[in-house]
N, C-alpha and C. Protein backbone atom coordinates (compact mmCIF):
# COMPACT_ATOMS: atom_id res chain seq x y z
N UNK A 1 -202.69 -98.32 67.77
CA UNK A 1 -201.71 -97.65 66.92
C UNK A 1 -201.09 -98.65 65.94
N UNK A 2 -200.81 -99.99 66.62
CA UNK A 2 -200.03 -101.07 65.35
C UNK A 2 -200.85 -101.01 64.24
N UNK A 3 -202.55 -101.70 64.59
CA UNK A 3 -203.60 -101.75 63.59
C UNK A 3 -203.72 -100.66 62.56
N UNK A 4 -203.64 -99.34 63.14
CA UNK A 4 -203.22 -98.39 62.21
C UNK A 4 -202.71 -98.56 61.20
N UNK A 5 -200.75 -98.51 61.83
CA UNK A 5 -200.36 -98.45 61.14
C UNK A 5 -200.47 -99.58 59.70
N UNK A 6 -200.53 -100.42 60.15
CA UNK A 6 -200.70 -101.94 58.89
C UNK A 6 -201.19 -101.39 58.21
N UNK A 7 -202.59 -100.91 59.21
CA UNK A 7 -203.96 -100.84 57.88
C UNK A 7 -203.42 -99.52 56.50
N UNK A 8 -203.10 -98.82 57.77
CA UNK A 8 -201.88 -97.54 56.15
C UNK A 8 -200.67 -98.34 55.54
N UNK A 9 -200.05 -99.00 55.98
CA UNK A 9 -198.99 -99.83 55.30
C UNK A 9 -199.82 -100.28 53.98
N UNK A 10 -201.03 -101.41 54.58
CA UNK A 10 -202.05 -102.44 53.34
C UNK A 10 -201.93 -101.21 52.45
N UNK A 11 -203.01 -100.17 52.58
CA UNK A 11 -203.70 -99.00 51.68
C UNK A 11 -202.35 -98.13 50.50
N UNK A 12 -201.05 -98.19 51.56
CA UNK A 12 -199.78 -98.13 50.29
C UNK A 12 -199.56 -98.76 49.40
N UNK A 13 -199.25 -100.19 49.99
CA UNK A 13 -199.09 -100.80 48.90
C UNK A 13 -200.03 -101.60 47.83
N UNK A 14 -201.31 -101.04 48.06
CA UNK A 14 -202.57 -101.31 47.38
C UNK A 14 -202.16 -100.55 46.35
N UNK A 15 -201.83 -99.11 47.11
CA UNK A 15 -201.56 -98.24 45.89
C UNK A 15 -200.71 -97.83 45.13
N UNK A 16 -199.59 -98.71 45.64
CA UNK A 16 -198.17 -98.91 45.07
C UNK A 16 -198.82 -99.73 43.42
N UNK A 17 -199.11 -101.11 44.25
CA UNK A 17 -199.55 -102.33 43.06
C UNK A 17 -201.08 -101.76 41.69
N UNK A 18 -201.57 -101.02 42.38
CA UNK A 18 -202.95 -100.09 41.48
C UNK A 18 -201.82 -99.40 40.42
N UNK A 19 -200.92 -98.63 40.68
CA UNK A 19 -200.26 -97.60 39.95
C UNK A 19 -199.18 -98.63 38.56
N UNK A 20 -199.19 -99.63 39.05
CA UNK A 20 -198.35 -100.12 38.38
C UNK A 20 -199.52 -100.62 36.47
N UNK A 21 -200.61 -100.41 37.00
CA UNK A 21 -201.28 -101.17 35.85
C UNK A 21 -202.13 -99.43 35.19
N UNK A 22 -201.50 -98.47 36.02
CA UNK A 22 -202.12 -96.98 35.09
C UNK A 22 -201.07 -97.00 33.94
N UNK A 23 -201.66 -96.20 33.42
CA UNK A 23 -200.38 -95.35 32.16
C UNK A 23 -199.56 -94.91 32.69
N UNK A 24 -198.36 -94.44 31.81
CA UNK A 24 -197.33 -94.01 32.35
C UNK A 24 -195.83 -94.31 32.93
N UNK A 25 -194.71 -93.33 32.98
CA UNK A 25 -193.42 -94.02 33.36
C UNK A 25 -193.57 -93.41 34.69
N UNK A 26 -193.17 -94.83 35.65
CA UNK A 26 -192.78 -94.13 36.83
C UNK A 26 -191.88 -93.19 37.09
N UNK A 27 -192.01 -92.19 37.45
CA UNK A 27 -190.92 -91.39 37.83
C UNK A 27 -190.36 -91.05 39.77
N UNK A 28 -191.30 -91.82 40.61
CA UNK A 28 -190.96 -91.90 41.77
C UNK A 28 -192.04 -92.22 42.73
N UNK A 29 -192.16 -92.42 44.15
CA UNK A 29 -193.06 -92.99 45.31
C UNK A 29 -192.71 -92.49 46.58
N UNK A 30 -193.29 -91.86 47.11
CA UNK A 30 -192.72 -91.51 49.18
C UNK A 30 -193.88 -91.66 49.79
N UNK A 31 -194.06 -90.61 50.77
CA UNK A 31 -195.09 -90.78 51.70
C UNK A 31 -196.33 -90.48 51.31
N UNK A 32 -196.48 -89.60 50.53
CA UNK A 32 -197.45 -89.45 50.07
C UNK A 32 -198.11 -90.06 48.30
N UNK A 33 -197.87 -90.34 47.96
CA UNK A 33 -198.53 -90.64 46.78
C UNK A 33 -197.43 -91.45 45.62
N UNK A 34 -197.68 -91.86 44.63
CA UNK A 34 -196.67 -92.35 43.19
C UNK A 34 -197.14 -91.53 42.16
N UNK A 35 -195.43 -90.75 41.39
CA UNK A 35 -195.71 -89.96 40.64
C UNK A 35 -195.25 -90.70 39.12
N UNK A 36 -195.98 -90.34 38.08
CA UNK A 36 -195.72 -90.74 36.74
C UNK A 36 -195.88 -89.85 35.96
N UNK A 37 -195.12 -89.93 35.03
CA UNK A 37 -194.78 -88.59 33.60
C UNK A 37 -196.16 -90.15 32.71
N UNK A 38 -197.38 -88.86 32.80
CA UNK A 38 -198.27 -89.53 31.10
C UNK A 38 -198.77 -88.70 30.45
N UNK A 39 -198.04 -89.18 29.13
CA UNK A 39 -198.33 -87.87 28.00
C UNK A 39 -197.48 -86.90 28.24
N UNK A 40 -198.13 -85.90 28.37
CA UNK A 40 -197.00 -84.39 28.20
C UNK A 40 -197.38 -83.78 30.07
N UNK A 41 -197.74 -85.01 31.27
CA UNK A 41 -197.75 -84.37 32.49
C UNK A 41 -197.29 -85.40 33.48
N UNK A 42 -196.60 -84.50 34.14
CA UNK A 42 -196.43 -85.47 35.58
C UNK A 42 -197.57 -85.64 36.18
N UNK A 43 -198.22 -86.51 37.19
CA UNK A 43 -199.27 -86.69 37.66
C UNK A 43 -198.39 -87.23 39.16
N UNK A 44 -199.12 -86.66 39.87
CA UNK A 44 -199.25 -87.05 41.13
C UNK A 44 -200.49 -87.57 41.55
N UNK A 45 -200.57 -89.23 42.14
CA UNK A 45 -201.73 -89.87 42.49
C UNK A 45 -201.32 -90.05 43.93
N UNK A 46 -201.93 -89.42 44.88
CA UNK A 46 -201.58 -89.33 46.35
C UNK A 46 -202.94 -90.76 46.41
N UNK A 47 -201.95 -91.40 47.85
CA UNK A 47 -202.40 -92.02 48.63
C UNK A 47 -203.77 -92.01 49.38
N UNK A 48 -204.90 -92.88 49.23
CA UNK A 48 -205.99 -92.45 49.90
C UNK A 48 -206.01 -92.22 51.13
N UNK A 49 -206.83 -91.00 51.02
CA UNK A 49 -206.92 -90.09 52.39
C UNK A 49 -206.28 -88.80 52.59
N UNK A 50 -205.46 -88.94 51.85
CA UNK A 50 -204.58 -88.26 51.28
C UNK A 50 -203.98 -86.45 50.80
N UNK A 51 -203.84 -85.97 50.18
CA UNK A 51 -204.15 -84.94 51.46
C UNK A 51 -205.83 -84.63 51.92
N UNK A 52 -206.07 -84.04 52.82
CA UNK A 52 -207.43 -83.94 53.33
C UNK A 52 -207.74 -82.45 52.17
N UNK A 53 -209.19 -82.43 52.44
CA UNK A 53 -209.86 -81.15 51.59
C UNK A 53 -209.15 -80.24 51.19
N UNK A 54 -209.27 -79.44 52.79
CA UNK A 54 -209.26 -78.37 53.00
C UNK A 54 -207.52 -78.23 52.45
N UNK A 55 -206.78 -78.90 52.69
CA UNK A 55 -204.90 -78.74 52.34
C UNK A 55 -205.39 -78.45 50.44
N UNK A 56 -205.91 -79.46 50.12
CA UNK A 56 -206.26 -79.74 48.32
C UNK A 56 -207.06 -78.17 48.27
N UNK A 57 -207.64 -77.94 48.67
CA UNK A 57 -207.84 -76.06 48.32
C UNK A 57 -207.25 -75.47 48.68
N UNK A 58 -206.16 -75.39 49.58
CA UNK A 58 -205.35 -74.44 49.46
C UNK A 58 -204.30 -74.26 49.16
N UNK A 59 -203.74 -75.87 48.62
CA UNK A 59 -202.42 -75.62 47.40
C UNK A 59 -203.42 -75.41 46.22
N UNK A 60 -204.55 -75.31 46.38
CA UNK A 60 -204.90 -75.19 44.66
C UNK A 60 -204.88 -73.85 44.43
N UNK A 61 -204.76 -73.16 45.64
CA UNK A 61 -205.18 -71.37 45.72
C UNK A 61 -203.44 -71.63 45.24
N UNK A 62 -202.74 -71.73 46.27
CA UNK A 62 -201.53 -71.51 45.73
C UNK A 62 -200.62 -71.88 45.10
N UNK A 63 -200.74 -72.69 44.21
CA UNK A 63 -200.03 -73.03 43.43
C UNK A 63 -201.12 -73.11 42.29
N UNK A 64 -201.64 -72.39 42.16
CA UNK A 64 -202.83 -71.85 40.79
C UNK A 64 -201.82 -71.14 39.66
N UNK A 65 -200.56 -70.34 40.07
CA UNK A 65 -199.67 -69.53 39.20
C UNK A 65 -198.70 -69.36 39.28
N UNK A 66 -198.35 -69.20 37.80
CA UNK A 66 -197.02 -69.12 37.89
C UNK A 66 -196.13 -69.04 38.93
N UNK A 67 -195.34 -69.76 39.07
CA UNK A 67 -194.12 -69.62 39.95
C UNK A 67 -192.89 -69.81 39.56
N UNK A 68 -191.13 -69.26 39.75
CA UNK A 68 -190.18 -69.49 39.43
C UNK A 68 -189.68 -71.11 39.66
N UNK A 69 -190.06 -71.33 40.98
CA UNK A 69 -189.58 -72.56 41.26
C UNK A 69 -190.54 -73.94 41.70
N UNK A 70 -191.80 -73.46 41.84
CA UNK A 70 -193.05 -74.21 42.28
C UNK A 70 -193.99 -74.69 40.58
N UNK A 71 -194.51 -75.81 40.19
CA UNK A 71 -195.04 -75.88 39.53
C UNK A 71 -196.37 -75.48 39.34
N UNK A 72 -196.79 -74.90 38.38
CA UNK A 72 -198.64 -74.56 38.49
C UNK A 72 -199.41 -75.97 38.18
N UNK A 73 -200.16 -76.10 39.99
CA UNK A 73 -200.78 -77.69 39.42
C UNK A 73 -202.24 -77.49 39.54
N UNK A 74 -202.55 -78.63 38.74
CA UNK A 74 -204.41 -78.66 38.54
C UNK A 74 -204.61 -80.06 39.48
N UNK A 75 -205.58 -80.19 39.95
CA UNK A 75 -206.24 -80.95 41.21
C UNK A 75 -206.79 -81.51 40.80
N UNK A 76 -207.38 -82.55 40.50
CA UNK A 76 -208.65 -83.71 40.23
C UNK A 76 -208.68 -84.77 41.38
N UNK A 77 -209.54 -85.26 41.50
CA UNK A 77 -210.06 -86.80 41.80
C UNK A 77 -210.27 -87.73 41.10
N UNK A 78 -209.40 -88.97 41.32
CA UNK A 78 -209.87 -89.74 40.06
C UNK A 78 -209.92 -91.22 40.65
N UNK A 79 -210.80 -92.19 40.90
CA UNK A 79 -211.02 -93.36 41.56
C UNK A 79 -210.95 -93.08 43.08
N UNK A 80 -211.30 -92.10 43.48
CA UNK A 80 -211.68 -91.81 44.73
C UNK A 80 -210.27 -91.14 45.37
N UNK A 81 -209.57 -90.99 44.70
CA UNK A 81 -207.92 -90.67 45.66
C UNK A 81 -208.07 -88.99 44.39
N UNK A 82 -207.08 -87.68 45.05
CA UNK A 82 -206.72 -86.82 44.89
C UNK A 82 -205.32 -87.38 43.95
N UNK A 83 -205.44 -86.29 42.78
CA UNK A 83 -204.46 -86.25 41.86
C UNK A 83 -203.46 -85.05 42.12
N UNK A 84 -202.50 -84.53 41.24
CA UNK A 84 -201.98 -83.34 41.12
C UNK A 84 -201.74 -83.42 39.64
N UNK A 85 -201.77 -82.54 38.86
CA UNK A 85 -200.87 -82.68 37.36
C UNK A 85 -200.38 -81.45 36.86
N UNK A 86 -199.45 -81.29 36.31
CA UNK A 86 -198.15 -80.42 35.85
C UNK A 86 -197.87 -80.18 34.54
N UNK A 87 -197.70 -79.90 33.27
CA UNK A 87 -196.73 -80.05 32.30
C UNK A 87 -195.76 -80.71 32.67
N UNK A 88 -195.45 -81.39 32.01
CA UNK A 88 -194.00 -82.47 32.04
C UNK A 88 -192.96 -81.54 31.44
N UNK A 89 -191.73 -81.46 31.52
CA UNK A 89 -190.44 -80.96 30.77
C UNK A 89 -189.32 -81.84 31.92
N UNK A 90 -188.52 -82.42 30.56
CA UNK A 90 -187.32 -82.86 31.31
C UNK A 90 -186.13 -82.17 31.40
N UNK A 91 -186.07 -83.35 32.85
CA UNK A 91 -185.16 -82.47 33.95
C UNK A 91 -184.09 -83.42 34.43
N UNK A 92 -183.13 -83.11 35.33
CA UNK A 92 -181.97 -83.53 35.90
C UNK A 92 -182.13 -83.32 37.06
N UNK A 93 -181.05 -84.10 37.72
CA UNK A 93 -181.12 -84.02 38.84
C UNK A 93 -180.18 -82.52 39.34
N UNK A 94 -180.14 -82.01 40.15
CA UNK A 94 -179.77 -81.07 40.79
C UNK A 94 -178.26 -81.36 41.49
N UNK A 95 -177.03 -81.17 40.68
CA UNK A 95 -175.53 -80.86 41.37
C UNK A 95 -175.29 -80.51 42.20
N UNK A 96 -175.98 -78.91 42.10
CA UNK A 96 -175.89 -77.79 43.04
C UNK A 96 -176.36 -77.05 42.63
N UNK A 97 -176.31 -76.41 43.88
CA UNK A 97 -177.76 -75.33 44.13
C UNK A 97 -176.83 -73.66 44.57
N UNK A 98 -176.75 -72.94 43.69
CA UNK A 98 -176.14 -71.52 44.32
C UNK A 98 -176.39 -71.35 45.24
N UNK A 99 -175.96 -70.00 45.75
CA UNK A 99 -176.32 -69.18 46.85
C UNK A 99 -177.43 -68.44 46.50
N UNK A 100 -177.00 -67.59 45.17
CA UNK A 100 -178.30 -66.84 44.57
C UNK A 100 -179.74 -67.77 44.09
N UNK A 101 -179.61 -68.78 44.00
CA UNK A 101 -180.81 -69.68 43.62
C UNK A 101 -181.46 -70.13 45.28
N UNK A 102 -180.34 -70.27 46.13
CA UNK A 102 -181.43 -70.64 47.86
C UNK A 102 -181.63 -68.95 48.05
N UNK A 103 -180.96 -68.08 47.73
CA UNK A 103 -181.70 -66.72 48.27
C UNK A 103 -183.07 -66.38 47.40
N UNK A 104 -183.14 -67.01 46.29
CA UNK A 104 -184.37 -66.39 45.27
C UNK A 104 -185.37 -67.75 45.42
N UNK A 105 -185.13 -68.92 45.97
CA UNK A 105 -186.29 -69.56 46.10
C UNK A 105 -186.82 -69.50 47.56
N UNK A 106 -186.12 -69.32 48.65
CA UNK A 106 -186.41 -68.77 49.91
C UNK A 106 -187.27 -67.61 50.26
N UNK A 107 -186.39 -66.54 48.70
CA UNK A 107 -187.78 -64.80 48.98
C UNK A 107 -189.10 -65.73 47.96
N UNK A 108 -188.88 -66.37 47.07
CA UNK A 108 -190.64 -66.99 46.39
C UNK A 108 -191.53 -67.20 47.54
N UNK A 109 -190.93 -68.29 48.60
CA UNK A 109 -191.73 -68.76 49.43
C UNK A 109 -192.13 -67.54 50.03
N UNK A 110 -191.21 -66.38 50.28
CA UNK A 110 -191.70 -65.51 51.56
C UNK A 110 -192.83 -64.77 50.49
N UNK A 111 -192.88 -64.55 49.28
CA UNK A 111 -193.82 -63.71 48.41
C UNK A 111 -195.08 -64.56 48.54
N UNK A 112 -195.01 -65.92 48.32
CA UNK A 112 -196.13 -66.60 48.61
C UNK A 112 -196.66 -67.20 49.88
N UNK A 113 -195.89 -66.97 50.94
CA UNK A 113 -196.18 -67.04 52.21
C UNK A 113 -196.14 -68.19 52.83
N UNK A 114 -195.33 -69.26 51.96
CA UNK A 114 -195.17 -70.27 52.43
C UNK A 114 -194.12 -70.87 52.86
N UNK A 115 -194.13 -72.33 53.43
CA UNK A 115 -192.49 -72.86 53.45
C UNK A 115 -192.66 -74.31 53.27
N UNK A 116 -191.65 -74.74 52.15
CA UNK A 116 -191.43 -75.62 52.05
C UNK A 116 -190.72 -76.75 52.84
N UNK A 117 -191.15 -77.70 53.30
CA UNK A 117 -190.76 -78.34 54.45
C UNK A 117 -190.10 -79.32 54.21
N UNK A 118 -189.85 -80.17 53.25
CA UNK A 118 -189.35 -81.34 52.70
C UNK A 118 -188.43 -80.86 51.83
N UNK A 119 -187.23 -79.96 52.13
CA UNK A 119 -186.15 -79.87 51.71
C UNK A 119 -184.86 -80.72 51.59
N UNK A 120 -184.84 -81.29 50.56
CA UNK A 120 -183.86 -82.31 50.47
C UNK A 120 -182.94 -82.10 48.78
N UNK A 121 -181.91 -82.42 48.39
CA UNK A 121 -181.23 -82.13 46.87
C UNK A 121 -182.47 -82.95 45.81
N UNK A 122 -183.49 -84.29 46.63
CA UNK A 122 -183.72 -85.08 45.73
C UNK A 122 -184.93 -84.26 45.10
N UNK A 123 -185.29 -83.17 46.07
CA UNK A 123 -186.69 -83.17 45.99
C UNK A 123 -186.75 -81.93 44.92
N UNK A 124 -185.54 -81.28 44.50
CA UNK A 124 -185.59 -80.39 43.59
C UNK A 124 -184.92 -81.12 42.00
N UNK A 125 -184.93 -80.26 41.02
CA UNK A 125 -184.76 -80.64 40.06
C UNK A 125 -184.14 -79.34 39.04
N UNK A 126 -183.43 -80.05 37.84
CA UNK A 126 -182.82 -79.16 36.83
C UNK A 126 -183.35 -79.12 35.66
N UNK A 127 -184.18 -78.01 35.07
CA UNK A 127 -184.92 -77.88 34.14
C UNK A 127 -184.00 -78.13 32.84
N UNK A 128 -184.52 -77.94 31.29
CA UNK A 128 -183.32 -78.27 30.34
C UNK A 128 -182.88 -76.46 30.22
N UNK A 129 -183.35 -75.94 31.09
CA UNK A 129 -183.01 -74.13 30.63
C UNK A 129 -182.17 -73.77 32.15
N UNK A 130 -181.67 -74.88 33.08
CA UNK A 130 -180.94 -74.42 33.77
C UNK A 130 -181.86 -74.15 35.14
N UNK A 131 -183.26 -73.79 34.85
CA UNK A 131 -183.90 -73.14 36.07
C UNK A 131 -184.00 -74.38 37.21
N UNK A 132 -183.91 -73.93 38.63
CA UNK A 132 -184.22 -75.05 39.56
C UNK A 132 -185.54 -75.35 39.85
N UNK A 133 -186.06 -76.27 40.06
CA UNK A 133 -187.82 -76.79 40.26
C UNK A 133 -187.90 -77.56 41.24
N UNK A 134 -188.65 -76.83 42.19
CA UNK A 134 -188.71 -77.91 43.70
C UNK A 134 -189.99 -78.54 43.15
N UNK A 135 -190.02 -79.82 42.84
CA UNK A 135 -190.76 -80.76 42.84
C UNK A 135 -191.70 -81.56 43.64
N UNK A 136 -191.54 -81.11 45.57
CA UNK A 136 -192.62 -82.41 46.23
C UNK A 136 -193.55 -81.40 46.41
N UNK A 137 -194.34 -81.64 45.67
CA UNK A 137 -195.96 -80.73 45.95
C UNK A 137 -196.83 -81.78 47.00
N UNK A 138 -197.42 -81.31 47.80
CA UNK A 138 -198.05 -82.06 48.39
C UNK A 138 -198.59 -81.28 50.01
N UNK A 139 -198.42 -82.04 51.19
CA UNK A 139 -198.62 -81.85 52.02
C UNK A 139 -197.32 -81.05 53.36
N UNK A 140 -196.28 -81.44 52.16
CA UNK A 140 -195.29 -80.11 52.72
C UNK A 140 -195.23 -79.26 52.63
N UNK A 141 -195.86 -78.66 51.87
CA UNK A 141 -196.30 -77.35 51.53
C UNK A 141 -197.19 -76.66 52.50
N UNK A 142 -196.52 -75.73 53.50
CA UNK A 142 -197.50 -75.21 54.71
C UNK A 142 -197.43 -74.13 54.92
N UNK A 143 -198.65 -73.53 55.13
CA UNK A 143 -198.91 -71.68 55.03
C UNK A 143 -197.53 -71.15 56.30
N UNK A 144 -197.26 -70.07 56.11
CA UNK A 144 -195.80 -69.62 56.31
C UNK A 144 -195.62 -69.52 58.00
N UNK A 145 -194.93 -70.26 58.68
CA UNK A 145 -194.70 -70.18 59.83
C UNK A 145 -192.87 -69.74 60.40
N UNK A 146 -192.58 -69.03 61.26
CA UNK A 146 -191.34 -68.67 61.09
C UNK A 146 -190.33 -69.49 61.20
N UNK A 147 -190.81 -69.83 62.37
CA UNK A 147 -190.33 -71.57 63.15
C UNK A 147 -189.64 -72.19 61.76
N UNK A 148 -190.14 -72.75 61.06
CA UNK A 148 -190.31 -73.97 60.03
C UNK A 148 -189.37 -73.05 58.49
N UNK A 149 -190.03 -71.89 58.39
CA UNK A 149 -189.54 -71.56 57.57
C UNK A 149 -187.84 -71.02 57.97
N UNK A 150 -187.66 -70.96 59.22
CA UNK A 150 -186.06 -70.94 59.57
C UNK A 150 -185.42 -72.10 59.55
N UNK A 151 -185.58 -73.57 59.80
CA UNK A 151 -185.56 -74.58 59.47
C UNK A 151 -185.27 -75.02 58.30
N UNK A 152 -185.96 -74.30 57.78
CA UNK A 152 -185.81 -74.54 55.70
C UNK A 152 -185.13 -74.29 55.07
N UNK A 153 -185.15 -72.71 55.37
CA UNK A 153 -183.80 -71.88 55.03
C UNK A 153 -182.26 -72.56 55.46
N UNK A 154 -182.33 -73.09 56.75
CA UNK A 154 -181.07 -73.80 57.23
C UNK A 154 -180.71 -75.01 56.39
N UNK A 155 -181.46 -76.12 56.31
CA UNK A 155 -181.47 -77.08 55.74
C UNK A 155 -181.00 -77.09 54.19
N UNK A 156 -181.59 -76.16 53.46
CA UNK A 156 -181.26 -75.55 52.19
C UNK A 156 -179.89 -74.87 52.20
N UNK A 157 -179.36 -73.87 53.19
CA UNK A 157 -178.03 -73.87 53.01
C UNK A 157 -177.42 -74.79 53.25
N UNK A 158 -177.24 -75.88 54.43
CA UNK A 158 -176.85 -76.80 54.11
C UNK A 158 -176.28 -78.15 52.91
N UNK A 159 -177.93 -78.35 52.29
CA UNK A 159 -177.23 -78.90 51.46
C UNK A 159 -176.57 -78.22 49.92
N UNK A 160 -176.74 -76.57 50.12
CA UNK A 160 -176.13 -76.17 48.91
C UNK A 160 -174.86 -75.96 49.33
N UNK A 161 -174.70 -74.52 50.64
CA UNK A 161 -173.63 -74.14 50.60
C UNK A 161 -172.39 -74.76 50.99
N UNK A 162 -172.98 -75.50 52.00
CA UNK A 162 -172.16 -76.56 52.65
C UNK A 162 -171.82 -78.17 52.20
N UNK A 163 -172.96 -78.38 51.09
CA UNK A 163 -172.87 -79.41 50.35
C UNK A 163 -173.08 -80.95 50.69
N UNK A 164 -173.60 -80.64 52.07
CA UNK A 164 -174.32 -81.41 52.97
C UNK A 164 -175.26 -82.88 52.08
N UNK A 165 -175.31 -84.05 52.40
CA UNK A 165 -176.04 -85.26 51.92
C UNK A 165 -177.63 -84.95 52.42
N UNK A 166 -178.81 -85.11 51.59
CA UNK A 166 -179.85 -85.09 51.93
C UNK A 166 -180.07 -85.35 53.50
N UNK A 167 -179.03 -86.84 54.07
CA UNK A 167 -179.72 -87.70 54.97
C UNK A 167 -178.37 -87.38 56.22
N UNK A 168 -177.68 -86.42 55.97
CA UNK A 168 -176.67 -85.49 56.80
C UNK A 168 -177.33 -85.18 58.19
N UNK A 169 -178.41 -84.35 58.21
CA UNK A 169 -179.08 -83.43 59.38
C UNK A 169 -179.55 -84.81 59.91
N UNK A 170 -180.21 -85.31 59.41
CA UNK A 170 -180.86 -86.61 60.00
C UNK A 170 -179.99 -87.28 61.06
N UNK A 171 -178.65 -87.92 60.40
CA UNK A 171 -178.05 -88.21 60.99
C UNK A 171 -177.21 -87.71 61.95
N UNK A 172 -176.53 -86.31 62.30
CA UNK A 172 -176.98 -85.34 63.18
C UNK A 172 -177.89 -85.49 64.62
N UNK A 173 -179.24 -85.34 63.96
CA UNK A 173 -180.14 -85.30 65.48
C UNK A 173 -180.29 -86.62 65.74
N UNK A 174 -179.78 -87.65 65.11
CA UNK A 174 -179.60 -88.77 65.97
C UNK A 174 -178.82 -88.81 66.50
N UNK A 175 -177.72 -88.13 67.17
CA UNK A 175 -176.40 -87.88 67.42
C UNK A 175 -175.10 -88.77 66.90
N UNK A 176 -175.25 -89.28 65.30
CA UNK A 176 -174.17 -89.91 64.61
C UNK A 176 -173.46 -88.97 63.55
N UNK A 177 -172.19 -88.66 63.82
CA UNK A 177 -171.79 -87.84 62.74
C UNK A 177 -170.45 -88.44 61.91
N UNK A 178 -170.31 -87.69 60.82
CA UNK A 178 -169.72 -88.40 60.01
C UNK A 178 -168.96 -88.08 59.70
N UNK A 179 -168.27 -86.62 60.85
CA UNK A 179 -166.86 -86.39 60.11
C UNK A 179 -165.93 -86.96 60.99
C-alpha cells in the first residue's frame, strides 16, 4: 500500500510539473487532474489513470447537454491521459447560494439522475449573468444513489443555508467543533 501510494504521489506530481509547460492560465489542481482556461475553454487534464473508461462514457452520455448548472463537456485523450473541455466564461466565486438555487440544482441532479458528491462553496461558481455553475466534473459525478444523494442535499444546505465553511462537516466527523 506505501509503494502505491508514492508511486500515485510520483505520477501527480509528474503531472503537476507536465502542466506547467502546456498552454494556458492555471485556474486550479485536486485529486483528480489540473485545470486551465486555453483560449476560449477550460480544460480539464485528469491525472493518469484517471478516470477509468467506462466513468469517461458515461459523463460523456451525461453531461453531452445542456444543463442549468453542469457544464456540457467534450472528452478527448491527449498524451495518453483523459481531457474534459468546456467553453470558458468568467466567473466568481460563489457568496451564497439561495435556497431556491440548492432546491433547483438538487431537482437538475434528480432530472438527470445523478448526485453530485464533492459538494463544497469552492467547487461551484458565479457566472457574469448571476447563474450558479458547479464546476468539479469528474469522478464525483455518480449515477443517482439515495444514500449519497441525501448526503448532498445536506451538505449543500449546510453550506448555503446555514452558511457553514467548506471544511465545517469535516471537522465535525472528526469530532472537533467550532462553536
Amino acid at each position: 500500500a506505501y509503494a502505491a501510494a508514492r508511486s500515485s504521489l510520483a505520477r501527480t506530481v509528474s503531472a503537476w510539473l507536465e502542466s506547467r509547460s502546456l498552454p494556458g492560465d492555471l485556474l486550479g489542481y485536486g485529486r483528480e487532474g489540473v485545470v486551465k482556461k486555453t483560449g476560449d475553454y477550460v480544460i480539464k487534464r485528469f491525472y493518469n489513470g484517471k478516470p477509468a473508461q467506462h466513468k469517461v462514457d458515461w459523463l460523456r452520455a451525461v453531461l453531452s447537454d445542456q444543463s442549468v448548472f453542469l457544464p456540457c463537456t467534450d472528452w478527448f485523450r491527449e498524451a495518453g491521459v483523459w481531457c474534459c473541455r468546456y467553453p470558458y466564461e468568467p466567473t466568481t466565486e460563489v457568496g451564497s447560494i439561495s435556497e431556491a438555487e440548492c432546491r433547483e440544482f438538487l431537482l437538475e441532479c434528480l432530472r438527470k439522475n445523478i448526485v453530485c458528491l464533492n459538494i463544497k462553496s469552492r467547487n461551484f461558481r458565479r457566472t457574469a449573468q448571476g447563474a450558479l455553475l458547479f464546476i468539479d466534473v469528474g469522478e464525483d459525478i455518480i449515477p443517482m444513489e439515495v444514500d449519497c444523494f441525501v448526503d448532498s442535499a445536506a451538505r449543500l444546505y449546510c453550506i448555503s443555508k446555514l452558511g457553514w465553511h467548506d471544511d465545517e462537516l469535516r471537522r465535525r466527523r472528526n469530532g472537533v467543533s467550532t462553536a
